[in-house]
PDB file of N, CA and C in Angstrom:
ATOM      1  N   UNK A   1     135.487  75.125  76.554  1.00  0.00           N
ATOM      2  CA  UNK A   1     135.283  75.221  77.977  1.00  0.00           C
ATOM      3  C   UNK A   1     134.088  76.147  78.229  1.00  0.00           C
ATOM      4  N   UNK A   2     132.884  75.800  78.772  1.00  0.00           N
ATOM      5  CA  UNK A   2     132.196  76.340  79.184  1.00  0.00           C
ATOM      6  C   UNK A   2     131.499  76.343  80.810  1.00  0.00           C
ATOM      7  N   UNK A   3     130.817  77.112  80.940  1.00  0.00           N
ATOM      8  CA  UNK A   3     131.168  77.783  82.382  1.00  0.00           C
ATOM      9  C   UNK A   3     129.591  77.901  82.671  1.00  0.00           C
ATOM     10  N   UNK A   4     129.003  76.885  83.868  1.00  0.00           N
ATOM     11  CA  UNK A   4     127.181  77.180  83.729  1.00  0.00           C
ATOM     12  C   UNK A   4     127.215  78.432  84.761  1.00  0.00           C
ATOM     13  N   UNK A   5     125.790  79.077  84.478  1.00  0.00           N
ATOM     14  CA  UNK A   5     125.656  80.123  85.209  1.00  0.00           C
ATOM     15  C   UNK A   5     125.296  79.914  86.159  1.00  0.00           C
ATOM     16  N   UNK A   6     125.429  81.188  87.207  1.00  0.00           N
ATOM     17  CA  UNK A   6     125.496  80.355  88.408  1.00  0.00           C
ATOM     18  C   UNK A   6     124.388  82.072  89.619  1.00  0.00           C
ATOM     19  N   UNK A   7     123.388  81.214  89.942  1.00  0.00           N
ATOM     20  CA  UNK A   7     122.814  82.647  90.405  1.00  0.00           C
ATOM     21  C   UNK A   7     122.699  83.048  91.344  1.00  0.00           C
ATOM     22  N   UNK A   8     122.605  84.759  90.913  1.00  0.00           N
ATOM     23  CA  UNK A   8     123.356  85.787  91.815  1.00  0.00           C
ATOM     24  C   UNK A   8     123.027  85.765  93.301  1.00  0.00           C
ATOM     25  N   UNK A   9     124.202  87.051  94.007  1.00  0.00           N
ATOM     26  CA  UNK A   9     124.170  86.427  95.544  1.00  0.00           C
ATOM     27  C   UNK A   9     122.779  87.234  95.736  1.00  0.00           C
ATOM     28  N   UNK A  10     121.874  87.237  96.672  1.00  0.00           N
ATOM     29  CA  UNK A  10     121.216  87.435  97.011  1.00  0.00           C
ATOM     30  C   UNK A  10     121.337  88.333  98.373  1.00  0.00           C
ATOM     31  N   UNK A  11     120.597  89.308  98.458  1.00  0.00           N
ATOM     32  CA  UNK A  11     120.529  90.574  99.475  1.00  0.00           C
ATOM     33  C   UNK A  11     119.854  90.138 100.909  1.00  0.00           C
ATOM     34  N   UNK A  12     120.668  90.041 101.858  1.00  0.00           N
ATOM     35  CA  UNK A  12     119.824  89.846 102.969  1.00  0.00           C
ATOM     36  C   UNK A  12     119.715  91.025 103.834  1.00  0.00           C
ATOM     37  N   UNK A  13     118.293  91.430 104.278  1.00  0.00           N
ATOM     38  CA  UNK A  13     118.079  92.718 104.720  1.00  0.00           C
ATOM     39  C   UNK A  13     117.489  92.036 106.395  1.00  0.00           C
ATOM     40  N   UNK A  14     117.860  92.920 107.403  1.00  0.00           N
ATOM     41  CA  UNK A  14     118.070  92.157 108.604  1.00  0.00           C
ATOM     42  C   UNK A  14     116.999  93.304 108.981  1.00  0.00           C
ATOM     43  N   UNK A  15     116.560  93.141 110.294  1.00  0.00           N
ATOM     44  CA  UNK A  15     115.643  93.687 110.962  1.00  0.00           C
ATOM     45  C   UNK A  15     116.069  95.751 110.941  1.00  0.00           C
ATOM     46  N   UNK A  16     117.274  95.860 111.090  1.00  0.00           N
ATOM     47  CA  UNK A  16     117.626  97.132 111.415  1.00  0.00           C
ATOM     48  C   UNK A  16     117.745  98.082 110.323  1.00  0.00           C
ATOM     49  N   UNK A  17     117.387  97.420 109.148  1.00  0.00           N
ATOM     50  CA  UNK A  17     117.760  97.794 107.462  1.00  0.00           C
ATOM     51  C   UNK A  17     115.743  98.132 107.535  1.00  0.00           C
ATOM     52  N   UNK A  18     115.106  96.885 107.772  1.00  0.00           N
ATOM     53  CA  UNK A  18     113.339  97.089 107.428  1.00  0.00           C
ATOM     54  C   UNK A  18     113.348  98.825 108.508  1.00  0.00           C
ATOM     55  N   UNK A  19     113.789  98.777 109.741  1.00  0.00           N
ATOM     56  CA  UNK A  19     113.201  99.925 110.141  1.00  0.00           C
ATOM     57  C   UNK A  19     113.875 101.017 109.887  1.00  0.00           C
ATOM     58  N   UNK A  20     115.185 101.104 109.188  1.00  0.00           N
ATOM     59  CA  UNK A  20     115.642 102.054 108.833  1.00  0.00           C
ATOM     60  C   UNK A  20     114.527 102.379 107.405  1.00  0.00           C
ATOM     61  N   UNK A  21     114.403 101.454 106.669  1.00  0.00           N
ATOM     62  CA  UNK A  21     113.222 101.705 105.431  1.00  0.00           C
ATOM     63  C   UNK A  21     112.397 102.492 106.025  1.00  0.00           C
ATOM     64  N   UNK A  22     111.512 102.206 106.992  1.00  0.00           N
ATOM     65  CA  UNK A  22     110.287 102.469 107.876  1.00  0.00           C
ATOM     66  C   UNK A  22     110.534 103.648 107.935  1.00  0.00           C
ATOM     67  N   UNK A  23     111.478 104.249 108.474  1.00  0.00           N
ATOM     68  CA  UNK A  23     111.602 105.214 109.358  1.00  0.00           C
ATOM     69  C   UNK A  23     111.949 106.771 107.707  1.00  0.00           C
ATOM     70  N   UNK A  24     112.577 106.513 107.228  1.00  0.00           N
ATOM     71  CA  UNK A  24     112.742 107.072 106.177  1.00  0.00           C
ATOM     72  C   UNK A  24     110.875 107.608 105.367  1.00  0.00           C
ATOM     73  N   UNK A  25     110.758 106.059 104.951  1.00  0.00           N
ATOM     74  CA  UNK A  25     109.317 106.172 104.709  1.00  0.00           C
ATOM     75  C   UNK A  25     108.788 107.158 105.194  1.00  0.00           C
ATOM     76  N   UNK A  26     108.396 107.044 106.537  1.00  0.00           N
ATOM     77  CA  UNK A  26     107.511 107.853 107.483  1.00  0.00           C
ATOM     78  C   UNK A  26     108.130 108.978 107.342  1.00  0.00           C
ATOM     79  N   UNK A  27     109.506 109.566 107.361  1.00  0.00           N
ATOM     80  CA  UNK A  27     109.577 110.873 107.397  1.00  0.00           C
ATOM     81  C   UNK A  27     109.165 111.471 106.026  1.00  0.00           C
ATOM     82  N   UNK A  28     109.562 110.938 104.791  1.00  0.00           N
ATOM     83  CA  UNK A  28     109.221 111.572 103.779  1.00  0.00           C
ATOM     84  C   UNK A  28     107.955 111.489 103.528  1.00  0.00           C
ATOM     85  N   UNK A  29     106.862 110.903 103.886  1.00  0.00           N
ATOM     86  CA  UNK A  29     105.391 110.568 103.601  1.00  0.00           C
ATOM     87  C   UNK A  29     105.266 112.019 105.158  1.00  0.00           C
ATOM     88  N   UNK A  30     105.731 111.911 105.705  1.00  0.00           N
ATOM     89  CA  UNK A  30     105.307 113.197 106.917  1.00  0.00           C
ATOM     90  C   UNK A  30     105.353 114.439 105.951  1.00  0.00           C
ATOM     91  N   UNK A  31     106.361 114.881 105.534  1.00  0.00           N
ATOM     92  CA  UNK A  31     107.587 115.763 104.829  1.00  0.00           C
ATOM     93  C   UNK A  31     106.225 116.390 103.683  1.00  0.00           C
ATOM     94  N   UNK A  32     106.036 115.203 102.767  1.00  0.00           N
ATOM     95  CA  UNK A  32     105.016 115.596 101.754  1.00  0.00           C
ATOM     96  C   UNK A  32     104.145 115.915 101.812  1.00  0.00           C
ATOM     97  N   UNK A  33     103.341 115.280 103.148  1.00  0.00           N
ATOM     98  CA  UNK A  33     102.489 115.578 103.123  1.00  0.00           C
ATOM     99  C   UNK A  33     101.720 116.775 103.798  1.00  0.00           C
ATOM    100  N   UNK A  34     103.070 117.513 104.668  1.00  0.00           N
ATOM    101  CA  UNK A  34     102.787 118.480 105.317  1.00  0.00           C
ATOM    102  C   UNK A  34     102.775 119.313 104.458  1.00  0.00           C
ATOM    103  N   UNK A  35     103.998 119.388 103.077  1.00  0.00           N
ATOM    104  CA  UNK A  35     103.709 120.436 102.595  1.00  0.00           C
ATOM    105  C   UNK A  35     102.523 121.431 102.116  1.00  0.00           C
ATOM    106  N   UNK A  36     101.676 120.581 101.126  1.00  0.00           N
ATOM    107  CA  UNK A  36     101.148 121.677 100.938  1.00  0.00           C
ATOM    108  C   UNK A  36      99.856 122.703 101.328  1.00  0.00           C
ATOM    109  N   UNK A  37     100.186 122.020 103.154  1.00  0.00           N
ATOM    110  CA  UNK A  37      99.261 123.341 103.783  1.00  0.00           C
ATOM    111  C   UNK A  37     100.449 124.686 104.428  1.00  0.00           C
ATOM    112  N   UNK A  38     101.300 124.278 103.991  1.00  0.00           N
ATOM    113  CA  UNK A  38     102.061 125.475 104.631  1.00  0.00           C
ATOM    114  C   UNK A  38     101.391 126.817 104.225  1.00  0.00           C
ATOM    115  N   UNK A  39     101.456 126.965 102.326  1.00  0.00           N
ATOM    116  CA  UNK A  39     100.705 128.306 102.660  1.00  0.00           C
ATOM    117  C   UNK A  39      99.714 128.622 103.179  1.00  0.00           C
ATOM    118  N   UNK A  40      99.242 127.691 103.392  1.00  0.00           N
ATOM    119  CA  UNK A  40      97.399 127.955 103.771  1.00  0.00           C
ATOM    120  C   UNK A  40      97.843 128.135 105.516  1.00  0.00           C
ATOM    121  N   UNK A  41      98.675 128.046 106.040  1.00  0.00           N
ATOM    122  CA  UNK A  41      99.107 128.732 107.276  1.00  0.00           C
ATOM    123  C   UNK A  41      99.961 129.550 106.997  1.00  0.00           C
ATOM    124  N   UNK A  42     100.944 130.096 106.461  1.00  0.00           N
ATOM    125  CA  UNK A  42     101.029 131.063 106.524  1.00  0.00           C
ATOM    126  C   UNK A  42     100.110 132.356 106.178  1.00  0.00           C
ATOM    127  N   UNK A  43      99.165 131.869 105.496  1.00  0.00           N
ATOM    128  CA  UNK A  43      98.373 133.355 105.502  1.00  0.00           C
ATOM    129  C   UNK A  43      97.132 133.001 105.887  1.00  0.00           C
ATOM    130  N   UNK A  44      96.912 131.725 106.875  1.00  0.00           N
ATOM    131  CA  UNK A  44      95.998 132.517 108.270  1.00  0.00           C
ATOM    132  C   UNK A  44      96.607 132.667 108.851  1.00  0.00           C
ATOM    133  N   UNK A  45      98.084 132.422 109.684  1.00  0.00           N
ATOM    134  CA  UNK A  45      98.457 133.079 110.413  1.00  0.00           C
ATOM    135  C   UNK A  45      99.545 134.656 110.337  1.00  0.00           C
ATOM    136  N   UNK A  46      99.085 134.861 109.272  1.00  0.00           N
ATOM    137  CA  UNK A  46      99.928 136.275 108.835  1.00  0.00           C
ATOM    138  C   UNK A  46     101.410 136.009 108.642  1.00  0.00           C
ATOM    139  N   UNK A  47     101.771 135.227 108.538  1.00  0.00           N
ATOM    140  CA  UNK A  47     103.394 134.609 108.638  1.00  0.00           C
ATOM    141  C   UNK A  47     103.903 135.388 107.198  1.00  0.00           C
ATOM    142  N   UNK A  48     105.070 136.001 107.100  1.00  0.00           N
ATOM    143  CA  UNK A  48     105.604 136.515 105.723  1.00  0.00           C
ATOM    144  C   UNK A  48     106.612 135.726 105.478  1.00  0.00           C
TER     145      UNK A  48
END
């Protein structure tokens, strides 16, 4: 008895899934990219 393969279910991603991606995206691409002027404001603006 053999058994054909049979292929897999497939992921459906709906409109509210792409902008949840989006939105993630954008914060961590914000996130990174702010970092690394922080020090460079904190010590022009004297911040400790």
């Amino acid at each position: 008895m053999t058994t054909t393969p049979t292929e897999p279910a497939r992921v459906h991603r709906d409109q509210l899934t792409f902008t949840l991606y989006g939105t993630f995206v954008m914060w961590g691409w914000f996130l990174y990219s702010f970092n690394p002027s922080v020090p460079l404001l904190t010590a022009d603006l004297g911040i400790t």
